[in-house]
C-alpha atoms as a PDB file:
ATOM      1  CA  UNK A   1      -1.022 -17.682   8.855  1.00  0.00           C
ATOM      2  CA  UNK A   2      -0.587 -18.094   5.108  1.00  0.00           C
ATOM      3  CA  UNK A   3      -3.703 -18.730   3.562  1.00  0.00           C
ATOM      4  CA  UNK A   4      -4.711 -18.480  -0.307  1.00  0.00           C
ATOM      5  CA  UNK A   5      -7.925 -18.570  -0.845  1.00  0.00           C
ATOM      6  CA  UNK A   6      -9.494 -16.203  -3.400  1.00  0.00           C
ATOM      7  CA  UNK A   7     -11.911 -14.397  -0.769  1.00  0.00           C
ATOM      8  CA  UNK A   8      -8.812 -13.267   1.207  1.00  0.00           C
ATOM      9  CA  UNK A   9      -6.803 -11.963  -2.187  1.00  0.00           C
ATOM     10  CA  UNK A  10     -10.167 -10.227  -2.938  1.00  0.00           C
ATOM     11  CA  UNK A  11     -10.107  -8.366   0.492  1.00  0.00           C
ATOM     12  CA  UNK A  12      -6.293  -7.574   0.159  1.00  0.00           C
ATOM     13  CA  UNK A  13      -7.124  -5.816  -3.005  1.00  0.00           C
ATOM     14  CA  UNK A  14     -10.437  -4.205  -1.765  1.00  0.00           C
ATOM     15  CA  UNK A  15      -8.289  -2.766   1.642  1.00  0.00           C
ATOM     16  CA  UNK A  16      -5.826  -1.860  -0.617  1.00  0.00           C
ATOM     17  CA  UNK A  17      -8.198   0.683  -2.986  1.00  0.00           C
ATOM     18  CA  UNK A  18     -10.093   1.713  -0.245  1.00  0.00           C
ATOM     19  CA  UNK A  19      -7.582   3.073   1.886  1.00  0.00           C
ATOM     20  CA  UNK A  20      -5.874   4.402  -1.393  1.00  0.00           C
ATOM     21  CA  UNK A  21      -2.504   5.607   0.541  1.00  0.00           C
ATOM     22  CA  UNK A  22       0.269   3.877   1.654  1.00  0.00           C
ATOM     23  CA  UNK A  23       3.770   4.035   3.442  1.00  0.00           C
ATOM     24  CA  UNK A  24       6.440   3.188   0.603  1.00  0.00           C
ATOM     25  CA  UNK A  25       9.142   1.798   1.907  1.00  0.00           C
ATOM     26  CA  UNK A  26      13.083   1.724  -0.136  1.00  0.00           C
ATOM     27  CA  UNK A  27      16.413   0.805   0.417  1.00  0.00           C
ATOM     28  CA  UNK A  28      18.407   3.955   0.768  1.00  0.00           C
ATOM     29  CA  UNK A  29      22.028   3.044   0.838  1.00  0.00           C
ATOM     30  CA  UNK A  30      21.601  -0.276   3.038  1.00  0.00           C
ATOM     31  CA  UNK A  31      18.852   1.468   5.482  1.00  0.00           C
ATOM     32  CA  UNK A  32      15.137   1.929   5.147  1.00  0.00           C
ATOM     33  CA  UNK A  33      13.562   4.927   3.630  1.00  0.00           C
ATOM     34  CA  UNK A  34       9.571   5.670   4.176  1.00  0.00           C
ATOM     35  CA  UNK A  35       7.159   8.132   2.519  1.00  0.00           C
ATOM     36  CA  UNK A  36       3.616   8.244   2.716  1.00  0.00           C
ATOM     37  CA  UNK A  37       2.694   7.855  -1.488  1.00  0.00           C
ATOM     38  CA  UNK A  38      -1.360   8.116  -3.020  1.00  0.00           C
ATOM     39  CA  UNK A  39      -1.299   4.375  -4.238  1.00  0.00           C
ATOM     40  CA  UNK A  40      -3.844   3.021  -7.258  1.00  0.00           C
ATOM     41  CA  UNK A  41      -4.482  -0.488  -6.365  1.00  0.00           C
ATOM     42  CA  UNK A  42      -5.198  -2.200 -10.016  1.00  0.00           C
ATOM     43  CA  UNK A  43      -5.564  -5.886  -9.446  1.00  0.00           C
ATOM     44  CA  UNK A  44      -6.601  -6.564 -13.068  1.00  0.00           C
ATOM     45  CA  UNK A  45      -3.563  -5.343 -13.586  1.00  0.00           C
ATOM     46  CA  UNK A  46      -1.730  -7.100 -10.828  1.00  0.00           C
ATOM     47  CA  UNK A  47      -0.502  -3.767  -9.693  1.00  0.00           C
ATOM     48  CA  UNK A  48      -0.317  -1.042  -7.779  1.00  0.00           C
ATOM     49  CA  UNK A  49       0.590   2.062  -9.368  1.00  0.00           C
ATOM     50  CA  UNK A  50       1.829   5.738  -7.985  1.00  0.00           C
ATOM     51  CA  UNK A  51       3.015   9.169  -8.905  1.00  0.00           C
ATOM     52  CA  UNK A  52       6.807  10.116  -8.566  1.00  0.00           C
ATOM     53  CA  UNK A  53       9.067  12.888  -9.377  1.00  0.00           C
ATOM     54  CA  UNK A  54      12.171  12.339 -10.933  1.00  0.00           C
ATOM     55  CA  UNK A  55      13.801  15.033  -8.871  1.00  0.00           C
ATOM     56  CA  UNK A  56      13.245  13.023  -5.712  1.00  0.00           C
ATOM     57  CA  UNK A  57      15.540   9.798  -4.632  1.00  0.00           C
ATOM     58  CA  UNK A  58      13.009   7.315  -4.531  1.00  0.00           C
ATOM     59  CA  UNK A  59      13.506   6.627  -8.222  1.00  0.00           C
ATOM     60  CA  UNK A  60      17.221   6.299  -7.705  1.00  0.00           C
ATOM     61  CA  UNK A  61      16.308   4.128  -4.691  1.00  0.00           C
ATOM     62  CA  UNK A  62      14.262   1.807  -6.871  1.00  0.00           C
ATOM     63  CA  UNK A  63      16.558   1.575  -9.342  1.00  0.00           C
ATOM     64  CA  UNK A  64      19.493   0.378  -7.119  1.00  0.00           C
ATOM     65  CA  UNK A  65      17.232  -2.111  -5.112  1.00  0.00           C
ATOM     66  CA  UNK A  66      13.570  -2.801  -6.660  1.00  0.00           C
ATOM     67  CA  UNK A  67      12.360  -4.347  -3.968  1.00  0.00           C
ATOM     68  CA  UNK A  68       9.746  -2.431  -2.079  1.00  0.00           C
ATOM     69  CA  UNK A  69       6.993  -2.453   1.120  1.00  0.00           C
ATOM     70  CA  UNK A  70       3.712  -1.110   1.019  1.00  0.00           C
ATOM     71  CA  UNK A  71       1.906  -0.209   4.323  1.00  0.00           C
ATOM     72  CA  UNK A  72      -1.540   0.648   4.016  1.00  0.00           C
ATOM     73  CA  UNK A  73      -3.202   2.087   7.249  1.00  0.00           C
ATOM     74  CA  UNK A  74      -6.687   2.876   7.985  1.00  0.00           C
ATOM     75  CA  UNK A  75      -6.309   3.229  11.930  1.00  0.00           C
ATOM     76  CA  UNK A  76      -9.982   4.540  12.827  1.00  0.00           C
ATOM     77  CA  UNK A  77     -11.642   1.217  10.994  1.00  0.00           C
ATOM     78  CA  UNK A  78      -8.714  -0.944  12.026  1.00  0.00           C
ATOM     79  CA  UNK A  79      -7.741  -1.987   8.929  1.00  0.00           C
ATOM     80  CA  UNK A  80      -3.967  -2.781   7.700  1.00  0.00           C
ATOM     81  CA  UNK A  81      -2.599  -4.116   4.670  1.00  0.00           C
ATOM     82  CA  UNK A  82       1.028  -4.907   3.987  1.00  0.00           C
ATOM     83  CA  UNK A  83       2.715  -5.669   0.651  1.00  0.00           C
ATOM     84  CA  UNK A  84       6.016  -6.758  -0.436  1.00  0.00           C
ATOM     85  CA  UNK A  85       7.051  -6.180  -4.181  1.00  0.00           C
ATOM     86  CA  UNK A  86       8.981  -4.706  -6.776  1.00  0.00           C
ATOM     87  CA  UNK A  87       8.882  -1.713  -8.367  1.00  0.00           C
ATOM     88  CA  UNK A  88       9.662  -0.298 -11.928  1.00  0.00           C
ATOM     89  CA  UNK A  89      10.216   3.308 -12.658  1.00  0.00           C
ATOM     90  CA  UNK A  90       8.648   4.517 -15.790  1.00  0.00           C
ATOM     91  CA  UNK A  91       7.734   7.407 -18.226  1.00  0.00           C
ATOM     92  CA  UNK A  92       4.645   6.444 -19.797  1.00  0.00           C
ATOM     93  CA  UNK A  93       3.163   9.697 -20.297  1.00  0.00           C
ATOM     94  CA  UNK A  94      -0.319   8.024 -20.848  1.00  0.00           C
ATOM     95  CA  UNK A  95      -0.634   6.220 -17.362  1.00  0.00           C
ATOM     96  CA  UNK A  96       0.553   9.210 -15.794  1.00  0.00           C
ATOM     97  CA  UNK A  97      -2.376  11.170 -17.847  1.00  0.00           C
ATOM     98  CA  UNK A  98      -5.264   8.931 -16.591  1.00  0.00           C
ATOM     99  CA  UNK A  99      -3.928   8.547 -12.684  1.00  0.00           C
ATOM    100  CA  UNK A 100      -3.445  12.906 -12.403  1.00  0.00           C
ATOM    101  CA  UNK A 101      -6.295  14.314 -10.433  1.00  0.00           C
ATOM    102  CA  UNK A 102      -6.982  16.974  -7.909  1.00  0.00           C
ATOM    103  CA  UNK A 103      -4.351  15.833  -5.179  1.00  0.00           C
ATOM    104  CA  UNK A 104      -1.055  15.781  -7.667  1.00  0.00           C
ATOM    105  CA  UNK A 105      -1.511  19.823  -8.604  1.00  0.00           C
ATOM    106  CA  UNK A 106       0.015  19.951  -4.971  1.00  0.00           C
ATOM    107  CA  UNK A 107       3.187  18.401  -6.763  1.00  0.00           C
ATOM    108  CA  UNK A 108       3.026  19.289 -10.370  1.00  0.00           C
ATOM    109  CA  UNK A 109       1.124  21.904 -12.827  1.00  0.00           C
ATOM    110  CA  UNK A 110      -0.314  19.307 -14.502  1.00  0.00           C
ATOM    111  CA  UNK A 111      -0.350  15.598 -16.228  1.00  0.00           C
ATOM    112  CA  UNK A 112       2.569  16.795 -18.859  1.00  0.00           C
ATOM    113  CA  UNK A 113       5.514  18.098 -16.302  1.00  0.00           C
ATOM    114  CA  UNK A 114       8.279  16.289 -17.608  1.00  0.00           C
ATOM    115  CA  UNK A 115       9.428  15.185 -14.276  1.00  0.00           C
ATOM    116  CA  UNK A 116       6.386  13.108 -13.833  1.00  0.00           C
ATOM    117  CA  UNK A 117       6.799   9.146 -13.499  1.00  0.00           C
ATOM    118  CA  UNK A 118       5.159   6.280 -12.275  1.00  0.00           C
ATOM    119  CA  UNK A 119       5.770   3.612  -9.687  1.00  0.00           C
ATOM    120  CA  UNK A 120       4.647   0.385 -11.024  1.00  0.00           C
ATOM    121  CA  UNK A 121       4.436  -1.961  -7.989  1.00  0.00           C
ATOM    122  CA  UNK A 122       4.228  -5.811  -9.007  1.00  0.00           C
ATOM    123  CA  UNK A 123       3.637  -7.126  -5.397  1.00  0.00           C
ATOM    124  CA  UNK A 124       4.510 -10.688  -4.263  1.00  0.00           C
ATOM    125  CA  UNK A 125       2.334 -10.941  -1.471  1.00  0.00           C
ATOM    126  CA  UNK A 126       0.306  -9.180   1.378  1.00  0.00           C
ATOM    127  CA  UNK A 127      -0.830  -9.555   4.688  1.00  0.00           C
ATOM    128  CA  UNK A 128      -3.429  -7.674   5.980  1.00  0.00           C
ATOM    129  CA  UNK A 129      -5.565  -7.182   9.456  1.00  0.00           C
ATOM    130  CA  UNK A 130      -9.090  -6.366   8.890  1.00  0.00           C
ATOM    131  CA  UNK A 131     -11.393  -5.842  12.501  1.00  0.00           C
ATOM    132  CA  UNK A 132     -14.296  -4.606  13.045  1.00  0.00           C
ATOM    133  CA  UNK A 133     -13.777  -1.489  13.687  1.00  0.00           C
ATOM    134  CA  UNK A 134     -11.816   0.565  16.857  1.00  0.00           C
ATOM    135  CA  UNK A 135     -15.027   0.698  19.347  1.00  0.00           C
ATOM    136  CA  UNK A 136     -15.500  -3.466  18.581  1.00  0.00           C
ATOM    137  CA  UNK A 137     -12.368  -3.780  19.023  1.00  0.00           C
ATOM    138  CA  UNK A 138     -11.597  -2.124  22.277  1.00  0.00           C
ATOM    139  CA  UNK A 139     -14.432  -3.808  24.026  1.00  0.00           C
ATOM    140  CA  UNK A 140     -13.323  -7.193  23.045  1.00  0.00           C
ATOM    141  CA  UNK A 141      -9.671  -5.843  24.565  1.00  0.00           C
ATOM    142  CA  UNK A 142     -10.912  -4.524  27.336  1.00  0.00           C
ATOM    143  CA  UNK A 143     -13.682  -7.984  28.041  1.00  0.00           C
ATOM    144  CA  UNK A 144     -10.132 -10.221  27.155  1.00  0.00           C
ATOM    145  CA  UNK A 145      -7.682  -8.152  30.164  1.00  0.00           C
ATOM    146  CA  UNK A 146     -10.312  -8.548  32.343  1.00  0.00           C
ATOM    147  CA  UNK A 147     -10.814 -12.582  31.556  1.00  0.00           C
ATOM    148  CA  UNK A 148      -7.134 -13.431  30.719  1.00  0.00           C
ATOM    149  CA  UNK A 149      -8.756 -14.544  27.520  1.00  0.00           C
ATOM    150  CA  UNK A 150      -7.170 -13.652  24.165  1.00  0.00           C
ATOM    151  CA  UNK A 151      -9.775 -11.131  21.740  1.00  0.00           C
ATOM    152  CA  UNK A 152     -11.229 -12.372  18.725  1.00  0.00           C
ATOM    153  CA  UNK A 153     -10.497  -9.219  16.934  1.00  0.00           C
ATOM    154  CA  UNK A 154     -10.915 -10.031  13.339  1.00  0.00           C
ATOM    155  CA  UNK A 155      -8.826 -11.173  10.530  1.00  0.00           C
ATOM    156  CA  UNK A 156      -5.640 -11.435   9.665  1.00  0.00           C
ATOM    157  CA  UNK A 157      -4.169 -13.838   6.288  1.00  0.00           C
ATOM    158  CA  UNK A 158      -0.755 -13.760   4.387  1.00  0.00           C
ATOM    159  CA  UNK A 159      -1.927 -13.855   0.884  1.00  0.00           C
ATOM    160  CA  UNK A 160       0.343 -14.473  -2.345  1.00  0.00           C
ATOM    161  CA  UNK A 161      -1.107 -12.307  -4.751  1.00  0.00           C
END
């Protein structure tokens, strides 16, 4: 399944930014820890960047055990991506600036609340599923139960990114 060809990092990174949420997924104390996150997919940056609060124990989380899970879900188009990766807890006042919009009021007053950081997410690979869509994809389900055949339901690649 691996496979690391450029068009397939390309698509990781384009699922990735146009899904634009994900599951982030810590190590709480030896157990796993999930919370849906608004995720900024920069691959000229090689990273994936996201709003935290300080108040909240993700950062703690982080900081004991860096290495994270990203799982992005678009489940009407069919389309998955999942990243492993570490992630860095920071204070730099001017990425947090230029990734506030709209959605983070719900969290914060605005870009200067001091218990604003950001997730920096270096990931190490992904994997992602990318069909054509639910409809194509339950007729090619539904054509394969009836043949015993298995469905041709798009792509799927392990990436190193």
């Amino acid at each position: 399944m691996a496979n690391d060809s450029s068009g397939d990092i390309d698509r990781a990174w384009n699922l990735m930014e146009k899904i634009g949420f994900a599951m982030l997924v810590t190590h709480d104390n030896g157990r796993l820890r999930s919370r849906p996150m608004r995720a900024f997919a920069e691959r000229e940056n090689n990273a994936i960047y996201m709003l935290s609060d300080a108040r909240r124990h993700k950062d703690n989380e982080i900081a004991s055990n860096p290495e994270i899970n990203l799982s992005f879900a678009d489940a009407g188009d069919q389309k998955y991506v999942s990243v492993t990766g570490t992630a860095a807890v920071s204070n730099d006042r001017a990425k947090i600036r230029e990734l506030f919009s709209t959605p983070a009021k719900a969290w914060w007053d605005n870009a200067d609340d001091p218990n604003i950081r950001v997730l920096k997410i270096t990931p190490h690979d992904a994997e992602f599923w990318d069909t054509p869509g639910s409809v194509i994809s339950y007729v090619k389900m539904a054509a394969a139960a009836v043949t015993g055949m298995r469905p041709d339901i798009g792509t799927n690649r392990k990436v190193a990114i």
